[in-house]
PDB file of N, CA and C in Angstrom:
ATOM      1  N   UNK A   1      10.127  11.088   3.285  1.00  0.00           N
ATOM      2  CA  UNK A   1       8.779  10.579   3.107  1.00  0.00           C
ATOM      3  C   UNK A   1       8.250   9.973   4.412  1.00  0.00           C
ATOM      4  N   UNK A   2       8.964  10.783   5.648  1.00  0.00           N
ATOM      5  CA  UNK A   2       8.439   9.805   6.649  1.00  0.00           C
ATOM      6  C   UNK A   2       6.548  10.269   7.302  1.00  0.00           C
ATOM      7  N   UNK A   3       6.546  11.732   6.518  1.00  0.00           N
ATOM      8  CA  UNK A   3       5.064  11.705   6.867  1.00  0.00           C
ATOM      9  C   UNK A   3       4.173  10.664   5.704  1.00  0.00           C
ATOM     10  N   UNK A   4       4.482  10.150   5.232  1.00  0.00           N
ATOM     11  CA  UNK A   4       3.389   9.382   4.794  1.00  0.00           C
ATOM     12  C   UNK A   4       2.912   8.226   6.111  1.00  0.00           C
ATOM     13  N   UNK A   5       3.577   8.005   7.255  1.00  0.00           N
ATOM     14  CA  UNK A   5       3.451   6.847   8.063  1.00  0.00           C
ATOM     15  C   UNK A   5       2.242   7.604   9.246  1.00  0.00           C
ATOM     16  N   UNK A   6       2.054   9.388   8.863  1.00  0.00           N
ATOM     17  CA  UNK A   6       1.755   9.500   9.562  1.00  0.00           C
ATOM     18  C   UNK A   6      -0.012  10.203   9.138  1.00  0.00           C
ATOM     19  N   UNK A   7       0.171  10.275   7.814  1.00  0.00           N
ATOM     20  CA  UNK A   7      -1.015  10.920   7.229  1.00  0.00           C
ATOM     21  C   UNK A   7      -2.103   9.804   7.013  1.00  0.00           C
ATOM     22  N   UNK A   8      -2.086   8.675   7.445  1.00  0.00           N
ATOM     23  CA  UNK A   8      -2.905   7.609   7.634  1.00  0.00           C
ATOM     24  C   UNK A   8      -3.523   7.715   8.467  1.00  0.00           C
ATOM     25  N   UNK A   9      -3.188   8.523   9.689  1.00  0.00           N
ATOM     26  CA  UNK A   9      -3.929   8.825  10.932  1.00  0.00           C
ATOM     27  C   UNK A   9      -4.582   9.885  11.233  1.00  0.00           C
ATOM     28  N   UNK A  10      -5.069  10.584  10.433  1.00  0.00           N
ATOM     29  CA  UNK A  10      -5.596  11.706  10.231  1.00  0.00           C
ATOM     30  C   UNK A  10      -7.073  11.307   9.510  1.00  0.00           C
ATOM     31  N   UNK A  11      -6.700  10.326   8.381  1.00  0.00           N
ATOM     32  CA  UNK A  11      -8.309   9.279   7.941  1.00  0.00           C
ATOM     33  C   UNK A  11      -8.817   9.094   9.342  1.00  0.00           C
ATOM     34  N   UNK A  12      -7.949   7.857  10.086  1.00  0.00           N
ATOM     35  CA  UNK A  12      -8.493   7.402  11.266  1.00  0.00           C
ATOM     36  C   UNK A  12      -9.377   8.612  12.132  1.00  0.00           C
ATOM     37  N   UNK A  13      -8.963   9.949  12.370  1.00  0.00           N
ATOM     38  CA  UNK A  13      -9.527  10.762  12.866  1.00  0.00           C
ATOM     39  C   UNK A  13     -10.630  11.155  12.399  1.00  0.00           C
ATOM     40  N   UNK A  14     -10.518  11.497  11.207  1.00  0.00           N
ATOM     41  CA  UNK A  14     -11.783  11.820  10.576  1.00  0.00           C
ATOM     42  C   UNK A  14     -12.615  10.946  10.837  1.00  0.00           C
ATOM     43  N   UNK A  15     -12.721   9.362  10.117  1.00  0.00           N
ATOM     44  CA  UNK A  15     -13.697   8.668  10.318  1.00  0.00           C
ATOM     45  C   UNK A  15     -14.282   9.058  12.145  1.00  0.00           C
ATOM     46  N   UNK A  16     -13.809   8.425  12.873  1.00  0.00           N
ATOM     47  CA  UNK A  16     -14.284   8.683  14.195  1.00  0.00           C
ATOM     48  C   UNK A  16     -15.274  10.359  14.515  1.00  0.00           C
ATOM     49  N   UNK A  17     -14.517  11.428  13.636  1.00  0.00           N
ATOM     50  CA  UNK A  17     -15.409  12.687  13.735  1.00  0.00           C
ATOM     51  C   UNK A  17     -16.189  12.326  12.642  1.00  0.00           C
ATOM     52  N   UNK A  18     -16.651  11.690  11.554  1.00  0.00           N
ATOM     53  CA  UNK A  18     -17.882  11.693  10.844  1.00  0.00           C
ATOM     54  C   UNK A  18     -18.717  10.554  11.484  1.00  0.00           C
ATOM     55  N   UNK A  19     -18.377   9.833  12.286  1.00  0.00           N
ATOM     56  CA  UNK A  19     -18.858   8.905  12.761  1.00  0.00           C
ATOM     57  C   UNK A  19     -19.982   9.238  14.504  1.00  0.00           C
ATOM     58  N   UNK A  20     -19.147  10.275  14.517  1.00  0.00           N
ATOM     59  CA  UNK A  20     -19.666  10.714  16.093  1.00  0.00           C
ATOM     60  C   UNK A  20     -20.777  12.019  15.222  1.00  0.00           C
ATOM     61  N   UNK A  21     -20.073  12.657  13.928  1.00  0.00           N
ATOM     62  CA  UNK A  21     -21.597  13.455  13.715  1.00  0.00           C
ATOM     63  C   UNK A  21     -22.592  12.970  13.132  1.00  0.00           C
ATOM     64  N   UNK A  22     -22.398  11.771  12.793  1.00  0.00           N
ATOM     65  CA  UNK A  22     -23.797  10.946  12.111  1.00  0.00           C
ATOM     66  C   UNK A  22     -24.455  10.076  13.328  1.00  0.00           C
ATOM     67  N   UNK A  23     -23.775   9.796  14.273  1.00  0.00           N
ATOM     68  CA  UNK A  23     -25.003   9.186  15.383  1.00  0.00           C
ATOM     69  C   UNK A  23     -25.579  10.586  16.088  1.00  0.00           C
ATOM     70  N   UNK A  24     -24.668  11.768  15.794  1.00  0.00           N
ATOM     71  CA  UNK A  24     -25.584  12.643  16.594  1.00  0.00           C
ATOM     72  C   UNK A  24     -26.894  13.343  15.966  1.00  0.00           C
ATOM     73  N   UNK A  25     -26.570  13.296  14.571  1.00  0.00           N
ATOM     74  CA  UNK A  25     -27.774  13.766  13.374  1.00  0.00           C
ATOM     75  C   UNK A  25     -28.863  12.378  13.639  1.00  0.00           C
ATOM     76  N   UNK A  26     -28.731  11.227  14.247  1.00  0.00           N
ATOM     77  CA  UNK A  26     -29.515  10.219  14.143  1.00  0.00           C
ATOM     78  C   UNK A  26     -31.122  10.857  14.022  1.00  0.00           C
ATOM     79  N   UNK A  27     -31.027  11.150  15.386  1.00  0.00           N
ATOM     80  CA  UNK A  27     -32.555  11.801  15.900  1.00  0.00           C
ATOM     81  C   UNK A  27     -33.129  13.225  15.678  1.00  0.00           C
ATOM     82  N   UNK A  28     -32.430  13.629  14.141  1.00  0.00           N
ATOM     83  CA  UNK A  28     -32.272  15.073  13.615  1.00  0.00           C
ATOM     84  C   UNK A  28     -33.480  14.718  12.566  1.00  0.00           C
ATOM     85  N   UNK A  29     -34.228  15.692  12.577  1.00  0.00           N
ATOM     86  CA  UNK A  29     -35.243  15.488  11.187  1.00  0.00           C
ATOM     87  C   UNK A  29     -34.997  16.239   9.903  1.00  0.00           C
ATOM     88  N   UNK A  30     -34.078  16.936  10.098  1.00  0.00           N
ATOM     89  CA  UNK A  30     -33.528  18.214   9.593  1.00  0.00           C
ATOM     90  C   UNK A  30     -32.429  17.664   8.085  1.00  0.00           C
ATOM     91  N   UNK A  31     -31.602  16.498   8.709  1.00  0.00           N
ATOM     92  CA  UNK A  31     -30.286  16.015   8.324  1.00  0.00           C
ATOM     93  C   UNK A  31     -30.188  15.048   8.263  1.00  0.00           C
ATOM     94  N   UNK A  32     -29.715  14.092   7.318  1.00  0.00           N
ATOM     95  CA  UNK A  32     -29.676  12.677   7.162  1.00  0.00           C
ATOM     96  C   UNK A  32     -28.209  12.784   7.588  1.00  0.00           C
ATOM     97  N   UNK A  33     -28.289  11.434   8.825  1.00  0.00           N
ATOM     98  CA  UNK A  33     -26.612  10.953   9.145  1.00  0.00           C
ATOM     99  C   UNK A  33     -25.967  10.138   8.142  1.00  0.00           C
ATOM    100  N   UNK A  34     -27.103   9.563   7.446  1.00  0.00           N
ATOM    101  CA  UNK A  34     -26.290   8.692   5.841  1.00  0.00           C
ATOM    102  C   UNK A  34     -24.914   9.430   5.268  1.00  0.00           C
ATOM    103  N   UNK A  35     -25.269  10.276   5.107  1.00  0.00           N
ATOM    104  CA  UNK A  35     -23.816  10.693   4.131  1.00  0.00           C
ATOM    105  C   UNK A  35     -22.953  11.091   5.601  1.00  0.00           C
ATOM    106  N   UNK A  36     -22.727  10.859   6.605  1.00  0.00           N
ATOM    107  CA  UNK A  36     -21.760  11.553   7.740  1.00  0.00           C
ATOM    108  C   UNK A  36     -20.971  10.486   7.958  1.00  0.00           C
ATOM    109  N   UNK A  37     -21.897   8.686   7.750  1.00  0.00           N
ATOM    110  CA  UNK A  37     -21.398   7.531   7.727  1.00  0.00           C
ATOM    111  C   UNK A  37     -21.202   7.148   6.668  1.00  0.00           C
ATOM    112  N   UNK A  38     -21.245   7.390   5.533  1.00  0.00           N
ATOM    113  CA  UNK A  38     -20.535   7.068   4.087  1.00  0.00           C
ATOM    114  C   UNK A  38     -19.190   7.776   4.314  1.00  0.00           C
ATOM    115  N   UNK A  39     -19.321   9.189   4.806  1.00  0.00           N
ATOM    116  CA  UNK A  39     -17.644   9.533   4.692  1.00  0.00           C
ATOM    117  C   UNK A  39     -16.809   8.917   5.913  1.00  0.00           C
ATOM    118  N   UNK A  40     -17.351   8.622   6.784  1.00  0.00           N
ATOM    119  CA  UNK A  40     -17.057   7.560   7.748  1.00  0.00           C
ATOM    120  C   UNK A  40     -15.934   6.547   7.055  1.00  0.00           C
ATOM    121  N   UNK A  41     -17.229   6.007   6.663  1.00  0.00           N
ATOM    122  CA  UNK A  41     -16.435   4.692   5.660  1.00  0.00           C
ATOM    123  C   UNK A  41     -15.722   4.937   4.632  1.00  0.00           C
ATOM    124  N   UNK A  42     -15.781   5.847   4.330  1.00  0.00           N
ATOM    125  CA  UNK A  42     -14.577   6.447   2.883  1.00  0.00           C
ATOM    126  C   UNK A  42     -13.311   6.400   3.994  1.00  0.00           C
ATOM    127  N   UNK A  43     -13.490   7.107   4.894  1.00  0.00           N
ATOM    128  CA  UNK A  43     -12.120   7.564   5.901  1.00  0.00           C
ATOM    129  C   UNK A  43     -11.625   6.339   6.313  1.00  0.00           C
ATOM    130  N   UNK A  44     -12.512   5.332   7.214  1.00  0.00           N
ATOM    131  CA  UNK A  44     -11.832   4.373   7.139  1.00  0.00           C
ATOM    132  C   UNK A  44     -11.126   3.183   6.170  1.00  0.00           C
ATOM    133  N   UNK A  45     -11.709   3.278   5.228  1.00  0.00           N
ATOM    134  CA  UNK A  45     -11.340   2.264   4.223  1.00  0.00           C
ATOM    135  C   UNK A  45     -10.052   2.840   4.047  1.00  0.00           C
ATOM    136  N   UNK A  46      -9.680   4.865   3.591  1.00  0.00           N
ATOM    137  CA  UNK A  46      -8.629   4.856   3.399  1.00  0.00           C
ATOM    138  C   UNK A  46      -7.473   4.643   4.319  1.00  0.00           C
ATOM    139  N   UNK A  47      -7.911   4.940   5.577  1.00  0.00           N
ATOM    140  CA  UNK A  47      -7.108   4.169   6.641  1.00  0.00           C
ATOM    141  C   UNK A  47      -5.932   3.253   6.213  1.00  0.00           C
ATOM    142  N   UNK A  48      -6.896   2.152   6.353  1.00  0.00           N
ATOM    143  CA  UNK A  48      -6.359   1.079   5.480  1.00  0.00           C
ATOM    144  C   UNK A  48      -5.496   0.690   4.303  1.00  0.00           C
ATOM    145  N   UNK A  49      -6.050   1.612   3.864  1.00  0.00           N
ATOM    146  CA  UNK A  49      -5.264   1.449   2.180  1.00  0.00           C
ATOM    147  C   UNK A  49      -3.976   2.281   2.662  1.00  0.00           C
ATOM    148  N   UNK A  50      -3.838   3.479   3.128  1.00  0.00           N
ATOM    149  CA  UNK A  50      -2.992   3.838   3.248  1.00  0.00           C
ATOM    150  C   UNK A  50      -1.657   3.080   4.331  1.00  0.00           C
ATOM    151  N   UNK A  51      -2.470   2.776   5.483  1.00  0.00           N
ATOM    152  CA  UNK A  51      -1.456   1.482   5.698  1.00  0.00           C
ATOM    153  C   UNK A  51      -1.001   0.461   5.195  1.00  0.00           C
ATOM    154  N   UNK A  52      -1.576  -0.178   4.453  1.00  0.00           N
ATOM    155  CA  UNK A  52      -1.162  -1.354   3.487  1.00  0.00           C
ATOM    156  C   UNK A  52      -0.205  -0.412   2.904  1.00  0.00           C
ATOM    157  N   UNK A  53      -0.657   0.503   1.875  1.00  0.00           N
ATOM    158  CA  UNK A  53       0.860   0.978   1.038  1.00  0.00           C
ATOM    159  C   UNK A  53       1.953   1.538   1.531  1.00  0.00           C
ATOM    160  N   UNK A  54       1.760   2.093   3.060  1.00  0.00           N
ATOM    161  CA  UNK A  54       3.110   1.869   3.855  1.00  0.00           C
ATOM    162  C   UNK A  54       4.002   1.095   4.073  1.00  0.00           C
ATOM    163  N   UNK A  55       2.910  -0.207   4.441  1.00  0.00           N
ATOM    164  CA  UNK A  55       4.035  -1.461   4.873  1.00  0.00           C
ATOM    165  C   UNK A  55       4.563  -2.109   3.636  1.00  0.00           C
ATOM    166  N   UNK A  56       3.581  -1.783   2.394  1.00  0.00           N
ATOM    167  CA  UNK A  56       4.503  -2.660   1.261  1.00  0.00           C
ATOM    168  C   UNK A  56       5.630  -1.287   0.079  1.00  0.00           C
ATOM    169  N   UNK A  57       5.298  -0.069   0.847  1.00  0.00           N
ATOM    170  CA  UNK A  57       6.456   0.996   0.772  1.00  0.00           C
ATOM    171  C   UNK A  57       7.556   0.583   1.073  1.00  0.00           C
ATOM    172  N   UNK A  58       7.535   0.297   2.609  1.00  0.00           N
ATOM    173  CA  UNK A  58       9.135  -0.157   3.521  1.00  0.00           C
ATOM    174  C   UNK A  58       9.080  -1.127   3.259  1.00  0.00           C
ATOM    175  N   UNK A  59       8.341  -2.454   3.115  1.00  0.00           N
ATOM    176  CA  UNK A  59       9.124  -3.022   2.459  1.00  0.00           C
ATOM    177  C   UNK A  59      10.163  -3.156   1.198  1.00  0.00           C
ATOM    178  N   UNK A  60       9.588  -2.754   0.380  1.00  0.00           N
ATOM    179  CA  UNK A  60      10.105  -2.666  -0.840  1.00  0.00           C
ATOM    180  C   UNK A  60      11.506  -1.515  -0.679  1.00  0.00           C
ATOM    181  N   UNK A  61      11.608  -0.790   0.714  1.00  0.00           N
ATOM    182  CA  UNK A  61      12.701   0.155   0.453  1.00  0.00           C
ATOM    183  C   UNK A  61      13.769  -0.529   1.450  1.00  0.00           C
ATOM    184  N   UNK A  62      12.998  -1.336   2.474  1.00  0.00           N
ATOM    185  CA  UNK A  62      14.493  -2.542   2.974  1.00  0.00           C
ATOM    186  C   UNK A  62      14.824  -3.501   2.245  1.00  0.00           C
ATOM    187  N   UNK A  63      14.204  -3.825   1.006  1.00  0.00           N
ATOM    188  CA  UNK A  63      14.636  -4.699  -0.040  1.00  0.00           C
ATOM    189  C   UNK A  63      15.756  -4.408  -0.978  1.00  0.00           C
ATOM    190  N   UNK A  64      15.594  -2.968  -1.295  1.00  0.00           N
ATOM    191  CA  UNK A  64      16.845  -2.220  -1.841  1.00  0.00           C
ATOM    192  C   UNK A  64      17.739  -2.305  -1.231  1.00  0.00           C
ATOM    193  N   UNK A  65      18.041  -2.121   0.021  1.00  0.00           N
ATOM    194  CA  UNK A  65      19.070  -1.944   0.719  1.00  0.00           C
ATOM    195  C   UNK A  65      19.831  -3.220   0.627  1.00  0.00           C
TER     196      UNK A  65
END
């Protein structure tokens, strides 16, 4: 299970690519950047979450030991 430490960073990526295509839709009349920065923030939030349940993963698996 050691890719789970690593599939957290792949959110991180994303956010940063929905983040760089919603300031570039800014000055687009065509396309709202709203939803490019909602998934932004979906990506990062899961970031997060997914790190938190890493660190309280290993923990809980050096506790067994």
């Amino acid at each position: 299970m050691t890719y789970l430490k690593y599939i957290q960073y792949f959110y991180l990526i994303a956010a940063v690519l929905f983040a760089v295509d919603g300031f570039m839709q800014l000055g687009s009349e065509e396309r709202s950047p709203w939803i490019s920065f909602f998934f932004a923030a979906i990506a990062l939030f899961m970031f997060f979450f997914r790190r938190r349940f890493a660190k309280k993963f290993e923990n809980q698996q050096k506790g067994q030991k």
